[in-house]
C-alpha atoms as a PDB file:
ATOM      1  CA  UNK A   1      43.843 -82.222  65.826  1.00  0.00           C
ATOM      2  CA  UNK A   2      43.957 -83.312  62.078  1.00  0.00           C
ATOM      3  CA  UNK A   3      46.945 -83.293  60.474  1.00  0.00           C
ATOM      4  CA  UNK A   4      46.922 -83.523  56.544  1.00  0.00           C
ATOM      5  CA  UNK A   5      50.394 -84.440  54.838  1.00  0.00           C
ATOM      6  CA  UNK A   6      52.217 -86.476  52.502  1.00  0.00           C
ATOM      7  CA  UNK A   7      55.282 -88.478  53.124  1.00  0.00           C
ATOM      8  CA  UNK A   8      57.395 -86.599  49.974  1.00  0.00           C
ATOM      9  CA  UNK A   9      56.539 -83.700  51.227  1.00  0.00           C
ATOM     10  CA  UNK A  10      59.379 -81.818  52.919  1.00  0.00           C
ATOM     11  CA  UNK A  11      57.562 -79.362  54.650  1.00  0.00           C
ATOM     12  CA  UNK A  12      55.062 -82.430  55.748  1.00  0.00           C
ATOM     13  CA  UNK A  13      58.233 -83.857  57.750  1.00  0.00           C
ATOM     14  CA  UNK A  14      59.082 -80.557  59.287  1.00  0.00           C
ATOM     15  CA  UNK A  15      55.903 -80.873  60.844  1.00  0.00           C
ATOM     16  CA  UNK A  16      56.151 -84.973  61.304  1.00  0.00           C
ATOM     17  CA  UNK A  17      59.965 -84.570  63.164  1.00  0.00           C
ATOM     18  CA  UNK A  18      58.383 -81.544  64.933  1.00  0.00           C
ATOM     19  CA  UNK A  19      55.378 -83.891  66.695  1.00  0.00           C
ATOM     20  CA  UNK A  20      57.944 -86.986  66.715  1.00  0.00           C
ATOM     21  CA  UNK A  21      60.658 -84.866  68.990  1.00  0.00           C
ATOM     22  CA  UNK A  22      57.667 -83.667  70.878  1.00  0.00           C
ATOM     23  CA  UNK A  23      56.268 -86.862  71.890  1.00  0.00           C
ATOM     24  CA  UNK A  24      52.630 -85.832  70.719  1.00  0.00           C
ATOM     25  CA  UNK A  25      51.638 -88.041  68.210  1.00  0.00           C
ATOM     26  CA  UNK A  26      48.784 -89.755  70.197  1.00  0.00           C
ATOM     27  CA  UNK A  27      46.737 -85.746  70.028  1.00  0.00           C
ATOM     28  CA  UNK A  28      46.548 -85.977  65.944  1.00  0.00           C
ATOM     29  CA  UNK A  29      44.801 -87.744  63.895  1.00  0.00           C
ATOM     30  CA  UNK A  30      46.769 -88.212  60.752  1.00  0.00           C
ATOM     31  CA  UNK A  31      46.059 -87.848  56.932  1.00  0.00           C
ATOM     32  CA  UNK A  32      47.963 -88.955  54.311  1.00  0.00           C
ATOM     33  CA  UNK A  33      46.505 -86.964  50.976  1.00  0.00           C
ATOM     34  CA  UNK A  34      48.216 -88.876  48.407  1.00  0.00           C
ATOM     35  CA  UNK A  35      47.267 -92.563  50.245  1.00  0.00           C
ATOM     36  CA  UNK A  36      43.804 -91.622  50.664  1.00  0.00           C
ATOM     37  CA  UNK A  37      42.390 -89.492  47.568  1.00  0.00           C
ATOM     38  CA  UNK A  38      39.063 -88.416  49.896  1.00  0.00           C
ATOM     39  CA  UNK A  39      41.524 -86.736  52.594  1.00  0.00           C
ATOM     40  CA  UNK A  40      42.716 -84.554  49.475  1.00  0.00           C
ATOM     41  CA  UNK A  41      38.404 -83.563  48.836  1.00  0.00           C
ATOM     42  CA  UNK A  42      38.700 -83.115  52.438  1.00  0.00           C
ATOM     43  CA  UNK A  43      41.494 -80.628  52.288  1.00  0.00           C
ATOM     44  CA  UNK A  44      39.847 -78.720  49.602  1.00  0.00           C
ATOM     45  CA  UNK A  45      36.565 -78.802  50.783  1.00  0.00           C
ATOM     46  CA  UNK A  46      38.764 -76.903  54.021  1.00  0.00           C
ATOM     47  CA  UNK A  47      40.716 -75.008  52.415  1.00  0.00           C
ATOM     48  CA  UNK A  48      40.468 -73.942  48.531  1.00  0.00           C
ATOM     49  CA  UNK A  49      42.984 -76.134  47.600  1.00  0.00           C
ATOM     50  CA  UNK A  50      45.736 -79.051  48.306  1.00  0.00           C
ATOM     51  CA  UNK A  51      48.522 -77.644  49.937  1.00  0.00           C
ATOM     52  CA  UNK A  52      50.112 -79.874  53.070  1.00  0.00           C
ATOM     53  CA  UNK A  53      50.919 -79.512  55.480  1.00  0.00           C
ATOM     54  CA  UNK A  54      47.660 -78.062  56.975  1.00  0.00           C
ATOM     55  CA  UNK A  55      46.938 -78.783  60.580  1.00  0.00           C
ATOM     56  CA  UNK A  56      43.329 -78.288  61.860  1.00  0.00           C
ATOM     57  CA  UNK A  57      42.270 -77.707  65.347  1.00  0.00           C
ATOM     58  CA  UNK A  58      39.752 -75.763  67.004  1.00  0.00           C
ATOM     59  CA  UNK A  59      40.712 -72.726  65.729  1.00  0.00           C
ATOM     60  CA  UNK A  60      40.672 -73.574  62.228  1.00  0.00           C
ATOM     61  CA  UNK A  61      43.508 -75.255  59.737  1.00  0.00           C
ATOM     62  CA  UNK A  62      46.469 -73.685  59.437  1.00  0.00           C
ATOM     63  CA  UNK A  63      49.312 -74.261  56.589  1.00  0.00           C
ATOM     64  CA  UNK A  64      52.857 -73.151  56.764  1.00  0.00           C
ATOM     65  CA  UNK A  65      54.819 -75.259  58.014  1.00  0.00           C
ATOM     66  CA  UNK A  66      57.121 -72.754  60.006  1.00  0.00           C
ATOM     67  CA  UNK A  67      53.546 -71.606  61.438  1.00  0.00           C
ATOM     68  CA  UNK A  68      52.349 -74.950  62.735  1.00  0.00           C
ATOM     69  CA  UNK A  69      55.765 -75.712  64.259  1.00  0.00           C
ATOM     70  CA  UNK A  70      55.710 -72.592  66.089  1.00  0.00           C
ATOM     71  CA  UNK A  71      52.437 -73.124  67.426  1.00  0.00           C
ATOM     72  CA  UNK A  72      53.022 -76.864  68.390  1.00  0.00           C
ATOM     73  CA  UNK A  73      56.508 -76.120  70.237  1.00  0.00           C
ATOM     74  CA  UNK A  74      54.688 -73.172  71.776  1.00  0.00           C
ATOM     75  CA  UNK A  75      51.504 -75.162  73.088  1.00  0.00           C
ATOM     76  CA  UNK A  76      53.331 -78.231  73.686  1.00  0.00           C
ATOM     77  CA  UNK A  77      56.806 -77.870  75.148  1.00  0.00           C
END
């Protein structure tokens, strides 16, 4: 899984703490948009626009933040 982000971001670190409590960090791979200006293309090219945090697995990316913690406590607890 791909997980786009920025540090500032608060909704980013809902995410981050979310992984970190879960012990799951080794499953994502993770991208920092404002480090690395191509992960930002790559967002767009994904998704119409910039907005973090978007996590993409197979199913596709997904972007609220209260969505993606739901699904990771629900796949990974």
């Amino acid at each position: 899984m791909v997980l786009y982000f920025y540090e500032d971001c608060e909704y980013s670190q809902v995410v981050l703490n979310t992984i970190t409590s879960l012990h799951i960090k080794d499953k994502f791979t993770f991208k920092d948009i404002r480090l690395n200006p191509d992960y930002a293309k790559e967002l767009v090219e994904l998704t119409g626009d910039v907005t973090v945090p978007c996590l993409v697995n197979a199913e596709g990316p997904m972007k609220e933040a209260k969505d993606i913690r739901e699904y990771l406590v629900s796949n990974f607890i």
